[in-house]
C-alpha atoms as a PDB file:
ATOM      1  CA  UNK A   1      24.055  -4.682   4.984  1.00  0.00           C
ATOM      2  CA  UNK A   2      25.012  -1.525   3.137  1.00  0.00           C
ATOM      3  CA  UNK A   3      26.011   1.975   4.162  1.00  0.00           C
ATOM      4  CA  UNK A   4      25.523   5.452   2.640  1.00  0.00           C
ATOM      5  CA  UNK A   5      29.005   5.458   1.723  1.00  0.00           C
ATOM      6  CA  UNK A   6      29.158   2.175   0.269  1.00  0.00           C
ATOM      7  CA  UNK A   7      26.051   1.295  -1.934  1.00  0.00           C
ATOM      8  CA  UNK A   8      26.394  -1.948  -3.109  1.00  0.00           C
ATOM      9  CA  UNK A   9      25.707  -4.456  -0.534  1.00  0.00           C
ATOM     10  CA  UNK A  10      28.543  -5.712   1.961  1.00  0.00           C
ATOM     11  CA  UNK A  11      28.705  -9.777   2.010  1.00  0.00           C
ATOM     12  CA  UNK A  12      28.379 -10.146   5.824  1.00  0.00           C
ATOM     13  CA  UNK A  13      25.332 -12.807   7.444  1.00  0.00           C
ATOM     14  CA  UNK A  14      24.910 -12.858  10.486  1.00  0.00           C
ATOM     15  CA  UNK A  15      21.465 -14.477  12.307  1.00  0.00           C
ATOM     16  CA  UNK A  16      20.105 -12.739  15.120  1.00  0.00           C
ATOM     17  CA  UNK A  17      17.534 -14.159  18.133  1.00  0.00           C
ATOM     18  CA  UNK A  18      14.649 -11.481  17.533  1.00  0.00           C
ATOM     19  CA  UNK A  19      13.904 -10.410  21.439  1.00  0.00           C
ATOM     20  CA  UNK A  20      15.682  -7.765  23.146  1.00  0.00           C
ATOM     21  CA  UNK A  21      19.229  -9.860  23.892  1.00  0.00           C
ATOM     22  CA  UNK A  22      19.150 -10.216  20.076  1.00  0.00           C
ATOM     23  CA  UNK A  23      18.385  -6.574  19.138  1.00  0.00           C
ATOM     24  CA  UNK A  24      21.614  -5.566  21.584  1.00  0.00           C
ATOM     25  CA  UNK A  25      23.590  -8.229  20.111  1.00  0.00           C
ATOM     26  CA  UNK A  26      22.981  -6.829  16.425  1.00  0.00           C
ATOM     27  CA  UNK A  27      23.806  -3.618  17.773  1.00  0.00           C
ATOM     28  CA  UNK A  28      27.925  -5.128  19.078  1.00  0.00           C
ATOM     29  CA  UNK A  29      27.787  -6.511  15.125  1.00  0.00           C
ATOM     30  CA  UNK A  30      26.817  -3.117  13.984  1.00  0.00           C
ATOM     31  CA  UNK A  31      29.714  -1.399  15.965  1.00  0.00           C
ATOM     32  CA  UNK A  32      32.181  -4.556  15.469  1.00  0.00           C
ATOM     33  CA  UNK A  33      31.915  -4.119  11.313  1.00  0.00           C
ATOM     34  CA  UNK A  34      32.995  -0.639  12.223  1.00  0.00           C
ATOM     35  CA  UNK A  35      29.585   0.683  10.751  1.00  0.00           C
ATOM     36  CA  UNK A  36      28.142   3.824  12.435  1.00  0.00           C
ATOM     37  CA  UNK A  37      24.470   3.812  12.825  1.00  0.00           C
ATOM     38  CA  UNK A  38      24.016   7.374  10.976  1.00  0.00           C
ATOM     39  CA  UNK A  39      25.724   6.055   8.182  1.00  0.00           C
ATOM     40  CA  UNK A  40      23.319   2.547   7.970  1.00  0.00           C
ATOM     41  CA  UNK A  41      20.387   2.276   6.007  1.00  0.00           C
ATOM     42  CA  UNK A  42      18.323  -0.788   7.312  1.00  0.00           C
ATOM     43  CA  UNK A  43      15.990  -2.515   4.964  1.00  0.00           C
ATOM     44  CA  UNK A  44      13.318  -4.595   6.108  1.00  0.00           C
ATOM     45  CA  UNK A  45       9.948  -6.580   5.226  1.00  0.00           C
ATOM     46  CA  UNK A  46       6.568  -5.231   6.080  1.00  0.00           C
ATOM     47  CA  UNK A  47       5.793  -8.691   7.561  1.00  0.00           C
ATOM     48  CA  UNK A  48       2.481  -8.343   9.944  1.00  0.00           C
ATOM     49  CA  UNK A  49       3.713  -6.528  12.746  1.00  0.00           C
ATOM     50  CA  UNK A  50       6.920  -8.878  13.372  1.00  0.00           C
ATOM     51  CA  UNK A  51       9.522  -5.905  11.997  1.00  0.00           C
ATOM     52  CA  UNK A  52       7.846  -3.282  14.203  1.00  0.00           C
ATOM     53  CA  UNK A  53      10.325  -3.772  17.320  1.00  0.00           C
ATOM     54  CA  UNK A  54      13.700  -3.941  15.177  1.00  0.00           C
ATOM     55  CA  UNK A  55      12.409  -0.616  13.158  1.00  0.00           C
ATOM     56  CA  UNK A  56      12.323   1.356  16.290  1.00  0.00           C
ATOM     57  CA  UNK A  57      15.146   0.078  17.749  1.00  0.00           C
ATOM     58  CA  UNK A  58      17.157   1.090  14.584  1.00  0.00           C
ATOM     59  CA  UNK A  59      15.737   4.097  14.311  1.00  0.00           C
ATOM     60  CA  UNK A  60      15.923   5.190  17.956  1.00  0.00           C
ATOM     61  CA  UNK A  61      20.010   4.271  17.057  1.00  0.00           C
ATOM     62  CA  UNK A  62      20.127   7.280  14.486  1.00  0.00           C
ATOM     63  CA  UNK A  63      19.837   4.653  11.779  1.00  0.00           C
ATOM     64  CA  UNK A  64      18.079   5.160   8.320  1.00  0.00           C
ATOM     65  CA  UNK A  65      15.329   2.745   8.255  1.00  0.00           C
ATOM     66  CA  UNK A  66      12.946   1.994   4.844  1.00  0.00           C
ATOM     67  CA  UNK A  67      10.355  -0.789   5.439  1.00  0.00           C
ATOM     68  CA  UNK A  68       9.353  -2.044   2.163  1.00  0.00           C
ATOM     69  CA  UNK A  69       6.139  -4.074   1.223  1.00  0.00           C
ATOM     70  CA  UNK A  70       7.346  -7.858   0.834  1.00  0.00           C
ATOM     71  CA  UNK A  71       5.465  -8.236  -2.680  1.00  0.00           C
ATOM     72  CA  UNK A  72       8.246  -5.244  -4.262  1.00  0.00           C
ATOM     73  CA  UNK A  73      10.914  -7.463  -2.775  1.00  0.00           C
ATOM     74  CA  UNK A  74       8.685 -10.520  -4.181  1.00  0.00           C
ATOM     75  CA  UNK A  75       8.976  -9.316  -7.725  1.00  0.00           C
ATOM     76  CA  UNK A  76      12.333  -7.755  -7.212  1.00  0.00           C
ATOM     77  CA  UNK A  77      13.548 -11.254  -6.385  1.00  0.00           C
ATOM     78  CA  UNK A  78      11.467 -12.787  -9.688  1.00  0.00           C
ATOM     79  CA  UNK A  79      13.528  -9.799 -11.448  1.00  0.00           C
ATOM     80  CA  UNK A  80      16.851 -11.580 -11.266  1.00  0.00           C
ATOM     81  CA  UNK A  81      15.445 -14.708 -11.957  1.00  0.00           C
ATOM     82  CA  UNK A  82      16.109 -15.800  -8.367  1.00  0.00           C
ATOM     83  CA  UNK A  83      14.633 -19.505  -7.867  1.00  0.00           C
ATOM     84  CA  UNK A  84      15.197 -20.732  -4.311  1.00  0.00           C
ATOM     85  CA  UNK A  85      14.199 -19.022  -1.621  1.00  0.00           C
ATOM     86  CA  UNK A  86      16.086 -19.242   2.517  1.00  0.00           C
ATOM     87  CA  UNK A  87      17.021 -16.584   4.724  1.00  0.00           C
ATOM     88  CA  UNK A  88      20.205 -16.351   3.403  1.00  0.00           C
ATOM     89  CA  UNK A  89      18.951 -15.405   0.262  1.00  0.00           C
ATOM     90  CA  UNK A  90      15.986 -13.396   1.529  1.00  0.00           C
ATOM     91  CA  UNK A  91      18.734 -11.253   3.265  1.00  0.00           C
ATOM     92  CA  UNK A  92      20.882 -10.869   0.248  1.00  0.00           C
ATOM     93  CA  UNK A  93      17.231  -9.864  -1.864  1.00  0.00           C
ATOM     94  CA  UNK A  94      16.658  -7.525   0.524  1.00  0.00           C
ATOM     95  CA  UNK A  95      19.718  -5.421   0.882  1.00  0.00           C
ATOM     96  CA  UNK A  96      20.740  -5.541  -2.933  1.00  0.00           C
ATOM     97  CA  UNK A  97      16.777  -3.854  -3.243  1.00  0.00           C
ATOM     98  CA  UNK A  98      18.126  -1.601  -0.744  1.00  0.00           C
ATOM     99  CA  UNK A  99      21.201  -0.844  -2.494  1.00  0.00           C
ATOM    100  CA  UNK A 100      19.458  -0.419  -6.075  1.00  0.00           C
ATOM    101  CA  UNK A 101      16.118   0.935  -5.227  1.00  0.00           C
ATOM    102  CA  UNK A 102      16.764   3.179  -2.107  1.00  0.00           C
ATOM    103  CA  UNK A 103      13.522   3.364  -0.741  1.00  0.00           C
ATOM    104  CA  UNK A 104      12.493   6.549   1.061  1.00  0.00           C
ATOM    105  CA  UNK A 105      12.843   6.839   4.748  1.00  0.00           C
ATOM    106  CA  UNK A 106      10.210   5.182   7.156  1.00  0.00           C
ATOM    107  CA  UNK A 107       9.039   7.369  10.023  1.00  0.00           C
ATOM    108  CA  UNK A 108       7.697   6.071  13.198  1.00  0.00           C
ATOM    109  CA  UNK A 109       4.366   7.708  13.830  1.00  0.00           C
ATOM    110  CA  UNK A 110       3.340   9.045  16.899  1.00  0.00           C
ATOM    111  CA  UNK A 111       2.804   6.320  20.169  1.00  0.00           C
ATOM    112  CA  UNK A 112      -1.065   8.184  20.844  1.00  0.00           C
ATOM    113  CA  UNK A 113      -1.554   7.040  17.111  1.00  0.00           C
ATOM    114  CA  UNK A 114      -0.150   3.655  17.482  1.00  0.00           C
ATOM    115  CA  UNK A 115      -2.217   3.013  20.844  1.00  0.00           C
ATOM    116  CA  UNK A 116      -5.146   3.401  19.577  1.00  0.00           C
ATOM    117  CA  UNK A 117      -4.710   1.937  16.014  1.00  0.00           C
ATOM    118  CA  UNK A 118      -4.384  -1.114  18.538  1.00  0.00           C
ATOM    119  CA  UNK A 119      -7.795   0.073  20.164  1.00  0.00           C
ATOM    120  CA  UNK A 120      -9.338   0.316  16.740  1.00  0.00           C
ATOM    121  CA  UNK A 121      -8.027  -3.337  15.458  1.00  0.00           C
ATOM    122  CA  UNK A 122      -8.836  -5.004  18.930  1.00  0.00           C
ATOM    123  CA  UNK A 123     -12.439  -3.402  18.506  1.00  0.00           C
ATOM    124  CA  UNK A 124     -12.764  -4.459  14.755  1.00  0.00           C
ATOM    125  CA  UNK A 125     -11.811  -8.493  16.107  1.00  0.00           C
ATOM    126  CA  UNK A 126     -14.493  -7.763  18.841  1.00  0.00           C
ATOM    127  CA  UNK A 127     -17.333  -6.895  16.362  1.00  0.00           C
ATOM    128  CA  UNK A 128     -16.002  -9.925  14.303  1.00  0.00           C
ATOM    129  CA  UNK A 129     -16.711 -11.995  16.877  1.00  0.00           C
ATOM    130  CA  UNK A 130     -19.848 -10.851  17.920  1.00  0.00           C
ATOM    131  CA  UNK A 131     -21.493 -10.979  14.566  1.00  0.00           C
ATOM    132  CA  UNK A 132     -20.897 -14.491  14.416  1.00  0.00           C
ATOM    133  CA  UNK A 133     -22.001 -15.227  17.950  1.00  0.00           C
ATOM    134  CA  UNK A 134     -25.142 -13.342  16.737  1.00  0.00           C
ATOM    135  CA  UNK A 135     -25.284 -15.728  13.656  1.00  0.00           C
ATOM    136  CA  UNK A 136     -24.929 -18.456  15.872  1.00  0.00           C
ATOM    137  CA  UNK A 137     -27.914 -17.539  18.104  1.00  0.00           C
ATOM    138  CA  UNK A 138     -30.111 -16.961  15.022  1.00  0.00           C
ATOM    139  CA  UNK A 139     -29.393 -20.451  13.673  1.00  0.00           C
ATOM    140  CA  UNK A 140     -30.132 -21.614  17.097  1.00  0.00           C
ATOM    141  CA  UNK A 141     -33.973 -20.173  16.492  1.00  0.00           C
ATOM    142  CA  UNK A 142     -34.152 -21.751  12.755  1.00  0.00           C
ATOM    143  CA  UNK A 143     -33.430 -25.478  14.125  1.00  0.00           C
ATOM    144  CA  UNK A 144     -35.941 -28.205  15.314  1.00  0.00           C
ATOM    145  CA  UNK A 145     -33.901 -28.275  18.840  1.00  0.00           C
ATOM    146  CA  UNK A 146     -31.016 -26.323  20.274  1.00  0.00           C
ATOM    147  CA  UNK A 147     -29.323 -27.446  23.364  1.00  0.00           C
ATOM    148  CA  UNK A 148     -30.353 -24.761  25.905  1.00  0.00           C
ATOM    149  CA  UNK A 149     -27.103 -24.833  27.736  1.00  0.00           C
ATOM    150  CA  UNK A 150     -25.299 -24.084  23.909  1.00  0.00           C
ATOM    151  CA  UNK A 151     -28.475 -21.490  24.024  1.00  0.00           C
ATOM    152  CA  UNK A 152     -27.563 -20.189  27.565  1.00  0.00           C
ATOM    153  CA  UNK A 153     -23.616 -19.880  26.633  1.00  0.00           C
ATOM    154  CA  UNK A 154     -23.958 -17.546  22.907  1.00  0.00           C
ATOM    155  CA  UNK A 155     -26.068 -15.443  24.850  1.00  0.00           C
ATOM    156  CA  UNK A 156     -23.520 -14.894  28.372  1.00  0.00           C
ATOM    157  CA  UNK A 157     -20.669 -14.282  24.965  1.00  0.00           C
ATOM    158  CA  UNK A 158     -23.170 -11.817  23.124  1.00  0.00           C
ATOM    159  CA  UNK A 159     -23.255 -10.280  26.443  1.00  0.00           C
ATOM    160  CA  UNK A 160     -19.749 -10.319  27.026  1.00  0.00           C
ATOM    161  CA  UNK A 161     -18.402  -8.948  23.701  1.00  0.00           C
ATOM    162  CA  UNK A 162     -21.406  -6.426  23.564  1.00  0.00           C
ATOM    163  CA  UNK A 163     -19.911  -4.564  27.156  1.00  0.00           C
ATOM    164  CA  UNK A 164     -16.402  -5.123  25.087  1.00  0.00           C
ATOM    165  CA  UNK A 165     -17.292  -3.195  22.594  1.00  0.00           C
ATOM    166  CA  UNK A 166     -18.964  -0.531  24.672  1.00  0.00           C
ATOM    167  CA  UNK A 167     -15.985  -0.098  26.700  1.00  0.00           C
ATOM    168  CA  UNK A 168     -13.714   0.230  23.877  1.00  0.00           C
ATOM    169  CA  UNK A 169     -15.923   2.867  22.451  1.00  0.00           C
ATOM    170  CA  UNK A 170     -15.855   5.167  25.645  1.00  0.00           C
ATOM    171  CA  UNK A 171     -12.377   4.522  25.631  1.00  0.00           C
ATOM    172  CA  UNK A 172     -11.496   5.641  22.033  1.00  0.00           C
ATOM    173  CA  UNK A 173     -13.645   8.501  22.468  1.00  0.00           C
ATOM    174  CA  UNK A 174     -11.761   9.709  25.617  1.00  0.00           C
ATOM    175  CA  UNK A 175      -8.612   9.336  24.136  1.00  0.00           C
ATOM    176  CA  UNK A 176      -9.073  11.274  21.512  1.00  0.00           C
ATOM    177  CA  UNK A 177     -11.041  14.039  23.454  1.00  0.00           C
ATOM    178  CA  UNK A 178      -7.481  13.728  25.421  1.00  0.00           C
ATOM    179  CA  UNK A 179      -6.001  14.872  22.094  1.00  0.00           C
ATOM    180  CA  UNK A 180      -7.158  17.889  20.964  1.00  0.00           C
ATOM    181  CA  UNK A 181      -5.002  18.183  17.737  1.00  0.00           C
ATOM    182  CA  UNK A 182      -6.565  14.978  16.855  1.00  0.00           C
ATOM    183  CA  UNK A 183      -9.733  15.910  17.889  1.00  0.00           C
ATOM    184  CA  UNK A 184      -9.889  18.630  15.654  1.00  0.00           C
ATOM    185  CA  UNK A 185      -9.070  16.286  12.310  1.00  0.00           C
ATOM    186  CA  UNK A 186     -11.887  14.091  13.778  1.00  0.00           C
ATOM    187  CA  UNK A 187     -14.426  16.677  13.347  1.00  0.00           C
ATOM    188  CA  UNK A 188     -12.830  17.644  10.047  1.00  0.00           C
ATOM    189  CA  UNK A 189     -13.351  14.192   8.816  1.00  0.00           C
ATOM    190  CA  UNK A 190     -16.832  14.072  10.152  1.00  0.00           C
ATOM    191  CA  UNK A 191     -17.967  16.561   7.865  1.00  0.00           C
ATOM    192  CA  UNK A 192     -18.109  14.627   5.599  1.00  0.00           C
ATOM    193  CA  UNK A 193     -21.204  12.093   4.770  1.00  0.00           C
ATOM    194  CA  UNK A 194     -20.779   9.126   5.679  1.00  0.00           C
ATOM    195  CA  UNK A 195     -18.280   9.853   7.918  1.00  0.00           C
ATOM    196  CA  UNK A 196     -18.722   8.926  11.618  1.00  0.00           C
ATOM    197  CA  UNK A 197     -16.241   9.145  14.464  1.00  0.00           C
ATOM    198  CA  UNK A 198     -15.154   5.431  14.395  1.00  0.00           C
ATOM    199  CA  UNK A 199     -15.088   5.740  10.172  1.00  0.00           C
ATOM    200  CA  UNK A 200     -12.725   8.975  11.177  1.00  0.00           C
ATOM    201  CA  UNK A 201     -10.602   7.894  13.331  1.00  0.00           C
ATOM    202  CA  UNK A 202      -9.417   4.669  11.969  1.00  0.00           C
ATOM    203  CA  UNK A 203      -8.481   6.981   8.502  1.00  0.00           C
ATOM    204  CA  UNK A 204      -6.594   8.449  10.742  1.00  0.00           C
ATOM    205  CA  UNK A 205      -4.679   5.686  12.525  1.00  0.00           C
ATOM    206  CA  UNK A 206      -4.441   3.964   9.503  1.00  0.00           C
ATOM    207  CA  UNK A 207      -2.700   6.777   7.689  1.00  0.00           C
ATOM    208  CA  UNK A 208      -0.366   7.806  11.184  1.00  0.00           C
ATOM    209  CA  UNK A 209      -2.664  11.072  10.599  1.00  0.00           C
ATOM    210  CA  UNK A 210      -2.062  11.554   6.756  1.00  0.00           C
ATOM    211  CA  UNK A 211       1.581  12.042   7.881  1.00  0.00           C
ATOM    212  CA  UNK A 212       3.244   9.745   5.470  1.00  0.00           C
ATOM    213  CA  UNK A 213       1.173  11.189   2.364  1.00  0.00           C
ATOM    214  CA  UNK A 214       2.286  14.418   0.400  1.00  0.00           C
ATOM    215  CA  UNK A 215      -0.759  13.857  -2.220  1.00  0.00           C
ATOM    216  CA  UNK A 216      -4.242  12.802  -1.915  1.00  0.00           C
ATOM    217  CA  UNK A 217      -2.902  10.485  -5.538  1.00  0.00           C
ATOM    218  CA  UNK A 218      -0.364   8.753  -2.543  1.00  0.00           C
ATOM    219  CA  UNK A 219      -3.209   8.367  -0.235  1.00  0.00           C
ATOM    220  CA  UNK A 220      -5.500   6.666  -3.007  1.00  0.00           C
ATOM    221  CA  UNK A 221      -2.854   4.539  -3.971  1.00  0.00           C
ATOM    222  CA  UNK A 222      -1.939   3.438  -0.444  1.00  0.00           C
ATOM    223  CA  UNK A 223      -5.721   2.187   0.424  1.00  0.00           C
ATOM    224  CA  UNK A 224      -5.302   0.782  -3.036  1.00  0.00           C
ATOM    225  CA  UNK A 225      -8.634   2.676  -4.808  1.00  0.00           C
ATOM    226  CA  UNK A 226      -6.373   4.058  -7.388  1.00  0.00           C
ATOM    227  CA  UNK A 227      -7.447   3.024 -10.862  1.00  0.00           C
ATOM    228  CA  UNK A 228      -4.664   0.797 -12.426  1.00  0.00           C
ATOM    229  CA  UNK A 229      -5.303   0.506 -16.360  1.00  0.00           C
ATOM    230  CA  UNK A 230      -4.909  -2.123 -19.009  1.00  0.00           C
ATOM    231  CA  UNK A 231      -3.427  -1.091 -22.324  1.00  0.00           C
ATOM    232  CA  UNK A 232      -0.999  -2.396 -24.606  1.00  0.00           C
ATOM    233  CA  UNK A 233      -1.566  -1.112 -28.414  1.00  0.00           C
ATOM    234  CA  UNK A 234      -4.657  -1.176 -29.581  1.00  0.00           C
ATOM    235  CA  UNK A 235      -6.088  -2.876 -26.714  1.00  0.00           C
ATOM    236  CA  UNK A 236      -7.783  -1.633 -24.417  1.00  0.00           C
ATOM    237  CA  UNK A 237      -9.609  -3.559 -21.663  1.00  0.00           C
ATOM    238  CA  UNK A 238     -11.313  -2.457 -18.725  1.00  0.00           C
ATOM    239  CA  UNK A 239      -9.436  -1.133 -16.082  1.00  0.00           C
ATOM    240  CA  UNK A 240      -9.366  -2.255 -12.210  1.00  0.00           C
ATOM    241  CA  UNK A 241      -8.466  -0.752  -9.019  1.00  0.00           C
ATOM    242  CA  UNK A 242      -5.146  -1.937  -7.824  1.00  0.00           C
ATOM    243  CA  UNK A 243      -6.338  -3.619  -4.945  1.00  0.00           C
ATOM    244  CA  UNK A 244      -2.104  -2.966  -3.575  1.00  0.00           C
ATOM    245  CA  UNK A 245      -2.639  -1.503  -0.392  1.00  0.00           C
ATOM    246  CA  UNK A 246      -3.829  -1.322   3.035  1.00  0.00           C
ATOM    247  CA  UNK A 247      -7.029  -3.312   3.556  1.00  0.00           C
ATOM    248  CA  UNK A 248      -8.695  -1.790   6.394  1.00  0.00           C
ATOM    249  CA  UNK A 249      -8.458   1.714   5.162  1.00  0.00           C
ATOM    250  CA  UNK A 250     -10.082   0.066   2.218  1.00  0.00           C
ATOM    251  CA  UNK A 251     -12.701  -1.523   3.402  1.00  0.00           C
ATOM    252  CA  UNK A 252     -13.886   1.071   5.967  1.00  0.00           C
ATOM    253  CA  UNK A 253     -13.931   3.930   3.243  1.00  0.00           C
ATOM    254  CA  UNK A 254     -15.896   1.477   1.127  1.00  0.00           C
ATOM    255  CA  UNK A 255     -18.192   1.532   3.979  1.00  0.00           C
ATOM    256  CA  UNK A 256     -18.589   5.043   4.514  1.00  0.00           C
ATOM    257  CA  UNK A 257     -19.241   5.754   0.564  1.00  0.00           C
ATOM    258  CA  UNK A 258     -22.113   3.554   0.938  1.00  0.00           C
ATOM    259  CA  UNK A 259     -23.001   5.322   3.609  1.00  0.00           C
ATOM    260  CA  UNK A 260     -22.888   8.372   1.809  1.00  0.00           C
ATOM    261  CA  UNK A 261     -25.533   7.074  -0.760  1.00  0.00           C
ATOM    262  CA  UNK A 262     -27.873   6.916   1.305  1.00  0.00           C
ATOM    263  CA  UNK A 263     -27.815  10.420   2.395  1.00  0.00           C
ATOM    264  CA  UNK A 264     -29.053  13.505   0.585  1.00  0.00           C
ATOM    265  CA  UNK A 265     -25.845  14.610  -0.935  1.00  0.00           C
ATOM    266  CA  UNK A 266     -23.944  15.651  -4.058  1.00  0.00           C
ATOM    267  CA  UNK A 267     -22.248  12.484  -2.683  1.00  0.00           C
ATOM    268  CA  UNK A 268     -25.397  10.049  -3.760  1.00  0.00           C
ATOM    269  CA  UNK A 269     -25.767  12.269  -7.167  1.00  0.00           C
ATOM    270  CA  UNK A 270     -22.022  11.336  -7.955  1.00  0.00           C
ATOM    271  CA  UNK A 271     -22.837   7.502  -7.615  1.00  0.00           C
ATOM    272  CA  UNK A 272     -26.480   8.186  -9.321  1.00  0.00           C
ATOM    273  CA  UNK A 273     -24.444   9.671 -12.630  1.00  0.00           C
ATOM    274  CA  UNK A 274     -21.963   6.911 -12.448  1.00  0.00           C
ATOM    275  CA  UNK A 275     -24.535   4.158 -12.644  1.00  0.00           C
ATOM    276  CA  UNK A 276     -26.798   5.922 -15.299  1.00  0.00           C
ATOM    277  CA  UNK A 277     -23.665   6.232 -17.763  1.00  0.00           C
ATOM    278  CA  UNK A 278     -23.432   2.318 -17.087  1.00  0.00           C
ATOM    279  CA  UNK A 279     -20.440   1.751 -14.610  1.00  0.00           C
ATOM    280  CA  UNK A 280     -21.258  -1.557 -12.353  1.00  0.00           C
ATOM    281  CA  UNK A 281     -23.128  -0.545  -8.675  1.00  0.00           C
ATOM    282  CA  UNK A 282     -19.233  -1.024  -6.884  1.00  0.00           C
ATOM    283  CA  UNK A 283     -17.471   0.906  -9.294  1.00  0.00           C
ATOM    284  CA  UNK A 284     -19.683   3.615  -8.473  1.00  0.00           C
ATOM    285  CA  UNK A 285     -19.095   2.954  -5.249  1.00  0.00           C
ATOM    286  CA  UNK A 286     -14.982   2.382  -4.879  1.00  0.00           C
ATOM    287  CA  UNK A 287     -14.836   6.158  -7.092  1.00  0.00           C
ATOM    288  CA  UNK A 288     -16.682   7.539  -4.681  1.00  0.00           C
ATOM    289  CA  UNK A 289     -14.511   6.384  -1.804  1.00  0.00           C
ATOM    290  CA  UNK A 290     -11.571   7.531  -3.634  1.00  0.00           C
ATOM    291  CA  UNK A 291     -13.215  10.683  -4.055  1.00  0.00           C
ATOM    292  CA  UNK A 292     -14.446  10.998  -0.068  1.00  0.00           C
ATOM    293  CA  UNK A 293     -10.710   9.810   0.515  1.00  0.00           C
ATOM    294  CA  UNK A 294      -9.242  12.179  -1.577  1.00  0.00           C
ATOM    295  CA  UNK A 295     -11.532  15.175  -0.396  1.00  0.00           C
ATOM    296  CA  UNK A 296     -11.087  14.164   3.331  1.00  0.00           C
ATOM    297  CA  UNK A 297      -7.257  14.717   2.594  1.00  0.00           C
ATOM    298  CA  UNK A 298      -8.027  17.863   1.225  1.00  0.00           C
ATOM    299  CA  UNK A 299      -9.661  19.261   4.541  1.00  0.00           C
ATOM    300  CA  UNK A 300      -7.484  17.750   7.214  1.00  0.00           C
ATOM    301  CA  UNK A 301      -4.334  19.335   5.543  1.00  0.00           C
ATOM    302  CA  UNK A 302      -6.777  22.971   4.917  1.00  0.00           C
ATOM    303  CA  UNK A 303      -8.198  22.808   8.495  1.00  0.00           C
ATOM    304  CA  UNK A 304     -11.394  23.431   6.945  1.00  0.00           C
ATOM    305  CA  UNK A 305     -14.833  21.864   7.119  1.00  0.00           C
ATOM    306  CA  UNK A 306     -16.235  19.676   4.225  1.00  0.00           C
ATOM    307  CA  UNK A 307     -18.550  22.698   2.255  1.00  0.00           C
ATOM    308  CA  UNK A 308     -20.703  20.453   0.021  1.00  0.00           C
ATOM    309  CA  UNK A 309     -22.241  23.548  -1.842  1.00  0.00           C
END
């Protein structure tokens, strides 16, 4: 635990049950250590979606809340040659990274964002499992003999997860039609190639609306298609992209620059002139995305349409 006034860590445990009786009873310890919540900056673990509820609730208190990704705490930890590892510790790690490092502020972004980032990963699980009800059903053709009740029951669950996913579609759609601000950074993102409305809107989500970013270089870095270089003297190797960020903003931009060369674009030229000068076919590729990621950035913040010419 530490408090703006006093930086360095203060030597006080104390284990918590994480529901709602727990989150009320680390509120009494707050107030018994005579700590008032404006003055408290709370440091926590990204870990899944398990800190979400104890963020919120500190936050709604008037605390200061930084959420930090667990591999800086990982390395912090490696830093002072730390060598065991229990919650005890973990907690102590944590709040002397706090008390050294002072990572900025988290901000909660807004519940229509959060809903339907749940809409968006619920739909992505969906298509998951449809695909490989699909691959099911065509290994089903390829063998001497499928069962036809095993036949009969992949094709009631294609069924099933196919009206899934078409409800969640109309739903997203109406939502955001319900939204008009976000609306209106939908159709900016859309004009750009490769962009569709599902490719838009989970940028968005993902990002809490390019909210958290100041720079399209943040934004890069965050969906981890920033270039992260390899030098020391005279060597020089080939540089890689970082890979540390979020996945799913990754992967979905990926997507959409592939998507983009296939259109007739400056977009396709861009990956064309990469691959003549030699670069590998997903280099090309991954600095395009960054590009489409970075230029998307660009016209949600201008309110402006993508103008290719």
């Amino acid at each position: 635990m530490q408090t703006a006034d006093s930086p360095q860590p203060i030597g006080t445990v104390q284990v918590f049950i994480y529901d709602c009786s727990g989150l009320q009873a680390l509120q009494t310890w707050l107030l018994g250590n005579s700590v008032p919540a404006l003055q408290l900056h709370a440091v926590m673990e990204a870990t899944g979606v398990y800190w979400e509820r104890c963020a919120h609730f500190l936050h709604d208190l008037g605390c200061m809340v930084s959420v930090v990704n667990p591999a800086q705490i990982k390395f912090f930890a490696q830093s002072l040659l730390r060598r065991g590892k229990t919650d005890r510790m973990d907690a102590d790690i944590i709040a002397r990274y706090g008390a050294i490092m002072r990572p900025k502020a988290w901000k909660p972004p807004a519940a229509e964002l959060e809903a339907l980032k749940l809409l968006v990963h619920e739909r992505e699980a969906i298509v998951k499992e449809l695909t490989q009800a699909k691959n099911r059903r065509h290994s089903f053709k390829q063998r001497q003999e499928a069962d036809p009740l095993v036949v009969q029951l992949t094709e009631a669950r294609i069924t099933f997860l196919t009206g899934q996913v078409e409800a969640l579609n109309r739903e997203l759609r109406a939502r955001v039609e319900a939204l008009p601000d976000l609306q209106r950074q939908v159709e900016l993102l859309q004009s750009l190639p490769g962009f569709g409305f599902l490719v838009s809107l989970t940028v968005l989500v993902e990002t809490a609306g390019f909210n958290a970013m100041e720079t399209s270089r943040q934004l890069a870095a965050y969906a981890g298609v920033s270039p992260a270089p390899n030098q020391s003297g005279a060597m020089i190797k080939c540089g890689r992209i970082s890979n540390i960020g979020n996945p799913r903003l990754r992967r979905i931009v990926y997507l959409a620059s592939v998507a983009a060369t296939r259109t007739q674009s400056k977009e396709k030229a861009f990956d064309q002139r990469l691959r003549e000068q030699g670069r590998p076919g997903k280099v090309a590729i991954i600095a395009l995305a960054r590009k489409l990621l970075c230029v998307g950035f660009a016209v949600v913040q201008s309110g402006c349409p993508y103008d290719p010419t």
